[in-house]
PDB file of N, CA and C in Angstrom:
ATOM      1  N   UNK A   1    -218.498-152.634 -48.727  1.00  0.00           N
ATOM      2  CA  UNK A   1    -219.503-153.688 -48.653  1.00  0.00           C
ATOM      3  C   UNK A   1    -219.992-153.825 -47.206  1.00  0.00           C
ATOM      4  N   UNK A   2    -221.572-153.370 -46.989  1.00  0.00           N
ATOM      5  CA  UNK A   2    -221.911-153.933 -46.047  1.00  0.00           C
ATOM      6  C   UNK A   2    -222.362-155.314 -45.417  1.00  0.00           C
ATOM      7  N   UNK A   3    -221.919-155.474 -44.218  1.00  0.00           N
ATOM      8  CA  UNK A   3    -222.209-156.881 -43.447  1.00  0.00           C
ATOM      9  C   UNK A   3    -224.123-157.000 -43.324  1.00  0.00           C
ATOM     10  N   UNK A   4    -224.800-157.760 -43.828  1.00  0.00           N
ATOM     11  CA  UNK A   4    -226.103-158.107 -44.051  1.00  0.00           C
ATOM     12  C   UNK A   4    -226.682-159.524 -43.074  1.00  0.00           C
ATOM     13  N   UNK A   5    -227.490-159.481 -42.639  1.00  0.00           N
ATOM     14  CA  UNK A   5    -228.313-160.637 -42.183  1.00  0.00           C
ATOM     15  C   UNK A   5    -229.206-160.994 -43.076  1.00  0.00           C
ATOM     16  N   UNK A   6    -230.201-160.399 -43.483  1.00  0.00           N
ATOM     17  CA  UNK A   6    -231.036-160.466 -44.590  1.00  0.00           C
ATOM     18  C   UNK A   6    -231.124-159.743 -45.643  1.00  0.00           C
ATOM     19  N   UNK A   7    -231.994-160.584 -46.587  1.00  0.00           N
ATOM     20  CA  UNK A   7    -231.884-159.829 -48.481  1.00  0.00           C
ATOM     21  C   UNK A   7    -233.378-159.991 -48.255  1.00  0.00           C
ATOM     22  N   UNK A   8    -233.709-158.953 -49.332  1.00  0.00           N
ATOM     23  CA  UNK A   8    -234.887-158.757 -49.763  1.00  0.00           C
ATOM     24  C   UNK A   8    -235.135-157.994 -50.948  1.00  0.00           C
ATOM     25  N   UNK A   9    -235.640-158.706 -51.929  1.00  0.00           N
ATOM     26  CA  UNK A   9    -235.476-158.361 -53.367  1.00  0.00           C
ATOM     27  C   UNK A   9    -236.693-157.558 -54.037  1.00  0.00           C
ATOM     28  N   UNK A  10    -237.068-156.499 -53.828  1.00  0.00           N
ATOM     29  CA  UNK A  10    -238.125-156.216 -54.744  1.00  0.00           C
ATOM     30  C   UNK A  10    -238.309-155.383 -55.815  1.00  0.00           C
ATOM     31  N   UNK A  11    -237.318-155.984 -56.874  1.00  0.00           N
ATOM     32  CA  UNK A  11    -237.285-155.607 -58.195  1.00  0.00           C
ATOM     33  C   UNK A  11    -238.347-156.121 -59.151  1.00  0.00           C
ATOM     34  N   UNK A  12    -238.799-155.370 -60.018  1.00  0.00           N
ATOM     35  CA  UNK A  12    -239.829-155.485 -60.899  1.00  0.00           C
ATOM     36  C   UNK A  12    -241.304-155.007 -59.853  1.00  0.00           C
ATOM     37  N   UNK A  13    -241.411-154.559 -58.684  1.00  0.00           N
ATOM     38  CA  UNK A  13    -242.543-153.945 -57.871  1.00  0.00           C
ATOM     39  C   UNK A  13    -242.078-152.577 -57.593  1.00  0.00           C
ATOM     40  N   UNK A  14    -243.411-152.197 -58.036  1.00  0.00           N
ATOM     41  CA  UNK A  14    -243.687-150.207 -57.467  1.00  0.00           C
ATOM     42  C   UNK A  14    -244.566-150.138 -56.469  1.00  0.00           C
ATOM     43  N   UNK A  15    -244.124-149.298 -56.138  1.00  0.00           N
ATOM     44  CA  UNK A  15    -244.596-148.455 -54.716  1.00  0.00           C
ATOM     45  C   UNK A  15    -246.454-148.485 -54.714  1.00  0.00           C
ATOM     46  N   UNK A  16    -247.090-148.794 -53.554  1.00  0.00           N
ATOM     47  CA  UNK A  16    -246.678-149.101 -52.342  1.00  0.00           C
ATOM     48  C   UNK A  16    -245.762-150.426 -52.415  1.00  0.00           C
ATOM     49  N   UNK A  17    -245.846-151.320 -52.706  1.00  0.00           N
ATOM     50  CA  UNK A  17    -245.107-152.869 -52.473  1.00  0.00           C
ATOM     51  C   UNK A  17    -243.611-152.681 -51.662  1.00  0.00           C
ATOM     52  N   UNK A  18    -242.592-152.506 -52.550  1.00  0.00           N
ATOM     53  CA  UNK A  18    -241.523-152.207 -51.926  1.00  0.00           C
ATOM     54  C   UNK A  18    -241.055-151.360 -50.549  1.00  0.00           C
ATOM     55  N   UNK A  19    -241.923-150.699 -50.080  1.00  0.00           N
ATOM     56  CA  UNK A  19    -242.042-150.332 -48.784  1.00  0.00           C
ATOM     57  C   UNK A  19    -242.894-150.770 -47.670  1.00  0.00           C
ATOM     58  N   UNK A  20    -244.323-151.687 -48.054  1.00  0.00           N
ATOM     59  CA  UNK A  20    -244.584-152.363 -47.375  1.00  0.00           C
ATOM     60  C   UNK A  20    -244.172-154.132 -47.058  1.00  0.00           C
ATOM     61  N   UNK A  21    -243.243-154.524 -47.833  1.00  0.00           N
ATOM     62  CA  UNK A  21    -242.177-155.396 -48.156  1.00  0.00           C
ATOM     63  C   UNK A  21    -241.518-155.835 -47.010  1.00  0.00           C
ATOM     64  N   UNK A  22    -240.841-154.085 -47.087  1.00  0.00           N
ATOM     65  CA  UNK A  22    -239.574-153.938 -46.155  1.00  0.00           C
ATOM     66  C   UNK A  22    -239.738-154.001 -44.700  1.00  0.00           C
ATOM     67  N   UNK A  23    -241.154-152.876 -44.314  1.00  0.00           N
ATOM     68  CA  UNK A  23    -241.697-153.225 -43.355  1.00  0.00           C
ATOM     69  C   UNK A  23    -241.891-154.609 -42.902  1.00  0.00           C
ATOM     70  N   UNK A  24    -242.372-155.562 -43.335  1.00  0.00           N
ATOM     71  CA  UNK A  24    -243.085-156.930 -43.123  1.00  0.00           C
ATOM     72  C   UNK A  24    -241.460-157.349 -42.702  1.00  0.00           C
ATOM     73  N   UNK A  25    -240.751-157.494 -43.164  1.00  0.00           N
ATOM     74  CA  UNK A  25    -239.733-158.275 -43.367  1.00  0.00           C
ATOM     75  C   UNK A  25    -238.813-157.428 -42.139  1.00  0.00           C
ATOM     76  N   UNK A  26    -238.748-156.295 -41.425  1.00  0.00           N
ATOM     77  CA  UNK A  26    -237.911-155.639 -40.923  1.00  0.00           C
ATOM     78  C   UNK A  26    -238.688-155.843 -39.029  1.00  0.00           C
ATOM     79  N   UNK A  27    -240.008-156.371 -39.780  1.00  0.00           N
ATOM     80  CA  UNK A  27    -240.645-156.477 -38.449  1.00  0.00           C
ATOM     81  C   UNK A  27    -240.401-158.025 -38.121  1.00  0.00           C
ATOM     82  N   UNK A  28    -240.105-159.285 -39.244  1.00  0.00           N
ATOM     83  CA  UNK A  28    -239.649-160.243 -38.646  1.00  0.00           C
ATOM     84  C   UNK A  28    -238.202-160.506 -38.094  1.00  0.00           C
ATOM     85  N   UNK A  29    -237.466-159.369 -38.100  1.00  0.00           N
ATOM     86  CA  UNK A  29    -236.131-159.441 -37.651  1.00  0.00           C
ATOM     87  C   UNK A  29    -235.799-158.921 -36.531  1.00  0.00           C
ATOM     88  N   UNK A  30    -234.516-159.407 -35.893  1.00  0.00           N
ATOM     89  CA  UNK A  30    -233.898-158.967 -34.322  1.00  0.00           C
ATOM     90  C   UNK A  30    -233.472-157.583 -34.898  1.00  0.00           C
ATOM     91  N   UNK A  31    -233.769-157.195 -33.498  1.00  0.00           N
ATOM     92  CA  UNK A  31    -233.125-155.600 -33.332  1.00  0.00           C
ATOM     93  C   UNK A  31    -231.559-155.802 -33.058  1.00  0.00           C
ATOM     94  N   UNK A  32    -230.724-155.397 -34.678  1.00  0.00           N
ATOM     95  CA  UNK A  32    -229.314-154.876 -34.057  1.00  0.00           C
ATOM     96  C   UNK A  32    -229.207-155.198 -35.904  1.00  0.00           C
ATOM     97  N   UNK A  33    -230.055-156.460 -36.114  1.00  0.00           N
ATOM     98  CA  UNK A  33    -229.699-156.866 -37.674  1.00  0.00           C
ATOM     99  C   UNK A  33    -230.144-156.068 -38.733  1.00  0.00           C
ATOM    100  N   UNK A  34    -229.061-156.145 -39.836  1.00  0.00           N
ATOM    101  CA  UNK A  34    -229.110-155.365 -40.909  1.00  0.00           C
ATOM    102  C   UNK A  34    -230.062-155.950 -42.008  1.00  0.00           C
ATOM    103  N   UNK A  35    -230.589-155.515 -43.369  1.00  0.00           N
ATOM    104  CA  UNK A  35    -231.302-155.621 -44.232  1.00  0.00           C
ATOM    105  C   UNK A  35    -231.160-155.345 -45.073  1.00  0.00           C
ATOM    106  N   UNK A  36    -230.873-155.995 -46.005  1.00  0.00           N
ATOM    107  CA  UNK A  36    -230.553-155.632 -47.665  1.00  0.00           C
ATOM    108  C   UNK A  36    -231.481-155.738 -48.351  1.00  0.00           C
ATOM    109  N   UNK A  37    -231.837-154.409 -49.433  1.00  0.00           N
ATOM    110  CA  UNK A  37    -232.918-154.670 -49.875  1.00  0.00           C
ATOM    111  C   UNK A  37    -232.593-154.141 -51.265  1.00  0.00           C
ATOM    112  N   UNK A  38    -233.078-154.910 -52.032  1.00  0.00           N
ATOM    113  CA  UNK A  38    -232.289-154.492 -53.574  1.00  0.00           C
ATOM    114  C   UNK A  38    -233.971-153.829 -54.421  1.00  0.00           C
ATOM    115  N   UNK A  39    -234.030-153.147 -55.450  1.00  0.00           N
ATOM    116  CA  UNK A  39    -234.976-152.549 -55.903  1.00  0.00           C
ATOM    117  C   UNK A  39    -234.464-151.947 -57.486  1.00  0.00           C
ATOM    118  N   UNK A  40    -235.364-151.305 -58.322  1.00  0.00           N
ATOM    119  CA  UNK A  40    -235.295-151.248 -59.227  1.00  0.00           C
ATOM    120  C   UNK A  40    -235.987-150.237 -59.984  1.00  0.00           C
ATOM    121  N   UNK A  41    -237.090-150.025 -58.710  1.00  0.00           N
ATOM    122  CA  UNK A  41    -237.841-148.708 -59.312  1.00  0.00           C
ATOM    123  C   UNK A  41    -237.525-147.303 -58.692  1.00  0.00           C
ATOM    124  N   UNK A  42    -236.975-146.253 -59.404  1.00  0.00           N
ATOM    125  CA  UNK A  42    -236.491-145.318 -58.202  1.00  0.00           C
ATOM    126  C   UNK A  42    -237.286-144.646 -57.615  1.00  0.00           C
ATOM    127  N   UNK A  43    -238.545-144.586 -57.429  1.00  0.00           N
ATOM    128  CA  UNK A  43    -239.177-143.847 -56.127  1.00  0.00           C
ATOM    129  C   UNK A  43    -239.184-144.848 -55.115  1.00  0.00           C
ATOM    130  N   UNK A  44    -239.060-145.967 -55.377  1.00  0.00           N
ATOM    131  CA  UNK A  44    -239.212-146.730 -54.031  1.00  0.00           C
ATOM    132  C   UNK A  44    -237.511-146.688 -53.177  1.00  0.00           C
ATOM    133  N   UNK A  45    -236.351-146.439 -54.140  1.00  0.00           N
ATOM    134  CA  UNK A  45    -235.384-146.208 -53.314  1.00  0.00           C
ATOM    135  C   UNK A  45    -235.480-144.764 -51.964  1.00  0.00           C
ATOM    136  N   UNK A  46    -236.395-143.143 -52.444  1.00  0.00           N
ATOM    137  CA  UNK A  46    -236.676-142.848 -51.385  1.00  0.00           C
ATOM    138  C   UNK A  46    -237.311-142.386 -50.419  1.00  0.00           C
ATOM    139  N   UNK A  47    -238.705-143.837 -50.941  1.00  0.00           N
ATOM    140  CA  UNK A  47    -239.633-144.198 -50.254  1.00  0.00           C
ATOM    141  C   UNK A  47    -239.260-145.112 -48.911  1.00  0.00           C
ATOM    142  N   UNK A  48    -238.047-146.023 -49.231  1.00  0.00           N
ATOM    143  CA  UNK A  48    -238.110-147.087 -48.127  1.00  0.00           C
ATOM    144  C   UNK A  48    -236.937-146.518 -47.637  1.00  0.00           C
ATOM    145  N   UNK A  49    -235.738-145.213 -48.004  1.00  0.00           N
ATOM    146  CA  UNK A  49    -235.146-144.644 -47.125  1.00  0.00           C
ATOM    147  C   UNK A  49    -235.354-143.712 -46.103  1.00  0.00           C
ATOM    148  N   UNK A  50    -236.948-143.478 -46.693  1.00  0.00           N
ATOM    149  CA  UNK A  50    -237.905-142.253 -45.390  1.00  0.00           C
ATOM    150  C   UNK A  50    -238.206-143.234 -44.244  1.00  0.00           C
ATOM    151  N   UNK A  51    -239.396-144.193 -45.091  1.00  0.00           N
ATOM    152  CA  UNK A  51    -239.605-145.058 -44.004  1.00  0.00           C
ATOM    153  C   UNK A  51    -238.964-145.891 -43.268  1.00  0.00           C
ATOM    154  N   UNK A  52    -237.523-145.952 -43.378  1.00  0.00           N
ATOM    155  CA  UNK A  52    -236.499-146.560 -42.322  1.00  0.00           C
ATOM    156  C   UNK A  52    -236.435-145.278 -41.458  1.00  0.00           C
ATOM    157  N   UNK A  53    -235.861-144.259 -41.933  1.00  0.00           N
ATOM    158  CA  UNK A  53    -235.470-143.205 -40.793  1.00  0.00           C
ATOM    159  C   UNK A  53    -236.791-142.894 -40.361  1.00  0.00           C
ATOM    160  N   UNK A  54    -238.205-142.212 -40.653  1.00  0.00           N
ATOM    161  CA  UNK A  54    -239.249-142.162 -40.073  1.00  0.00           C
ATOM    162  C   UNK A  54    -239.616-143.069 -38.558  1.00  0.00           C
ATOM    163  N   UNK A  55    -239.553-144.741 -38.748  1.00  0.00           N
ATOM    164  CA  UNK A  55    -239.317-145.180 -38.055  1.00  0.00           C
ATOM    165  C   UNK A  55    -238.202-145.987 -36.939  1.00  0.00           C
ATOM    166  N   UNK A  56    -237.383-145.298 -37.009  1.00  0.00           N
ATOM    167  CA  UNK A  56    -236.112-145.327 -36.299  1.00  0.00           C
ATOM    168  C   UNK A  56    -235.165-146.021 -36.588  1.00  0.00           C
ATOM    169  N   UNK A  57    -235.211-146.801 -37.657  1.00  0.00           N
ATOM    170  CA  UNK A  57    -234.054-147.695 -38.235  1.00  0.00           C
ATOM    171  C   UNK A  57    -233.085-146.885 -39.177  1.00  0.00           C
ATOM    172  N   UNK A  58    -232.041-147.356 -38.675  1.00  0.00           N
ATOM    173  CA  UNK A  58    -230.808-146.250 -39.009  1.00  0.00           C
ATOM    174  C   UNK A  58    -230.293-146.868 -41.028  1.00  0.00           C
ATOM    175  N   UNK A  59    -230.376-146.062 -41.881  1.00  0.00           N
ATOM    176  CA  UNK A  59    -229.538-146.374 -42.863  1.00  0.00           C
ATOM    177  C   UNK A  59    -228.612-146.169 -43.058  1.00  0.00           C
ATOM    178  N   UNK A  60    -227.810-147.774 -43.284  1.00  0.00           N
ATOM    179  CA  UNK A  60    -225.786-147.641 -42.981  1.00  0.00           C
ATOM    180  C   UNK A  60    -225.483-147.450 -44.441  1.00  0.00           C
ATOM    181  N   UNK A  61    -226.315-147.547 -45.764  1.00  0.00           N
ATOM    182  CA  UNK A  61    -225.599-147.090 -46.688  1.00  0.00           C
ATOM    183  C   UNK A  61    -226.361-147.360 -47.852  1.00  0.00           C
ATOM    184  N   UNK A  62    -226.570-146.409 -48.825  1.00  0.00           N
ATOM    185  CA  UNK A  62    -227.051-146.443 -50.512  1.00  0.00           C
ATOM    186  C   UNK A  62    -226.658-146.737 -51.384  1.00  0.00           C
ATOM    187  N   UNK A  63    -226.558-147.906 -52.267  1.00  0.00           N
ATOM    188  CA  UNK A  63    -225.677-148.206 -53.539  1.00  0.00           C
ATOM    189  C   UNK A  63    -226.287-148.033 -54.505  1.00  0.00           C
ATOM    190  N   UNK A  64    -225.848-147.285 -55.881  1.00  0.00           N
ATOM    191  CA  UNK A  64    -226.715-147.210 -56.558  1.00  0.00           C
ATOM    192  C   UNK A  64    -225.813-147.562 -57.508  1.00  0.00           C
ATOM    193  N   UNK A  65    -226.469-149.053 -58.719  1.00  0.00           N
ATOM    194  CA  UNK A  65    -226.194-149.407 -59.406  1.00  0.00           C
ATOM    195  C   UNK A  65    -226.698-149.023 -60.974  1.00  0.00           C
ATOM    196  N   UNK A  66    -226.406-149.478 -62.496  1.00  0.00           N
ATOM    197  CA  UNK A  66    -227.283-148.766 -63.249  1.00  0.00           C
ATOM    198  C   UNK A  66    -228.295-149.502 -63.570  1.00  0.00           C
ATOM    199  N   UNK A  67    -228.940-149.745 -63.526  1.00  0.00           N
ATOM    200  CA  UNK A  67    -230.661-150.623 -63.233  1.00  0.00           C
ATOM    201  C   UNK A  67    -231.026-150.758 -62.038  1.00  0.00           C
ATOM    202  N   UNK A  68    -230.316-150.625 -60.859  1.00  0.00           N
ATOM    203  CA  UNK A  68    -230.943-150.850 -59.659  1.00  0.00           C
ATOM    204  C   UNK A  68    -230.197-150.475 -58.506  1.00  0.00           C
ATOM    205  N   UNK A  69    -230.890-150.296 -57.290  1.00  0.00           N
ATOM    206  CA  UNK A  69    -230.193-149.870 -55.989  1.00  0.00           C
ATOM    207  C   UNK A  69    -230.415-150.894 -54.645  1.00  0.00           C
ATOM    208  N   UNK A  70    -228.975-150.552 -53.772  1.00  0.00           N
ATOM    209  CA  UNK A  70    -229.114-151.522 -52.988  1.00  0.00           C
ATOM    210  C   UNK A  70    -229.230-150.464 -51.905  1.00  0.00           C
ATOM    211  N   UNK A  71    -230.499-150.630 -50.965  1.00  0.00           N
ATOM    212  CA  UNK A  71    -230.490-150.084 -49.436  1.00  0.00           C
ATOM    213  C   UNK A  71    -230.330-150.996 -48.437  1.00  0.00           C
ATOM    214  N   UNK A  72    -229.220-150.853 -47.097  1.00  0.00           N
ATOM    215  CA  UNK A  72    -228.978-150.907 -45.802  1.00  0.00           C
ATOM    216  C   UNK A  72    -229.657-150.597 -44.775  1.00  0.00           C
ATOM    217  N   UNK A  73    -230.571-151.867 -44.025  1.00  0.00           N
ATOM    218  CA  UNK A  73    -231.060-150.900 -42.955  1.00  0.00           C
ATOM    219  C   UNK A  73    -230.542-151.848 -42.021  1.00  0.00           C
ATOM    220  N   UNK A  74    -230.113-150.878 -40.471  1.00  0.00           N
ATOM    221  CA  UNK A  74    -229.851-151.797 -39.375  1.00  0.00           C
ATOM    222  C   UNK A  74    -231.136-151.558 -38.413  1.00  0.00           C
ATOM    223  N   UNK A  75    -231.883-152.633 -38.642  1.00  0.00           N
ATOM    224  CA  UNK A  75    -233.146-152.602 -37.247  1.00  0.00           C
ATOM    225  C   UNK A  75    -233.059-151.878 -36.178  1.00  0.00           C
ATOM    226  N   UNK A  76    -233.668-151.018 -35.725  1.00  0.00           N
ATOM    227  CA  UNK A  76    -233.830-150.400 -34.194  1.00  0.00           C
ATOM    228  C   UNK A  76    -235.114-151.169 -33.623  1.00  0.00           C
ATOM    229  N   UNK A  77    -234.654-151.269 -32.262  1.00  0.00           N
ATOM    230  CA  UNK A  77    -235.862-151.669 -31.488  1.00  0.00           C
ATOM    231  C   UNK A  77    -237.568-150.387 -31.523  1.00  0.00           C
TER     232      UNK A  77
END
């Protein structure tokens, strides 16, 4: 179990949404804090795991549940 600062839920939304979501929400947070983001549709699980590493935010871990997945991101400056 990862340690989280924020949740962010975007189950029942497809892509684009769930990656511009994450963005919005990853840009209101301090650099060091993590992000939980739960989802439901699977291209957006690795849609918003490109666009974390694309833009330098490190992913600490993938859970994949059976209806849905949980992604980890820890903010980079």
């Amino acid at each position: 179990m990862v340690e989280y600062d924020e949740e962010l839920d975007v189950r029942g939304k497809i892509c684009p949404m769930p990656v511009l979501e994450t963005r919005k929400k990853l840009e209101e947070m301090s650099e060091g804090e993590v992000l939980k983001v739960v989802g439901d549709y699977p291209p957006a699980k690795d849609n918003i795991r490109r666009f974390a590493e694309e833009n330098g935010h490190e992913v600490l871990d993938v859970e994949e549940g059976e209806d849905h997945f949980v992604i980890y991101i820890k903010k980079k400056g």
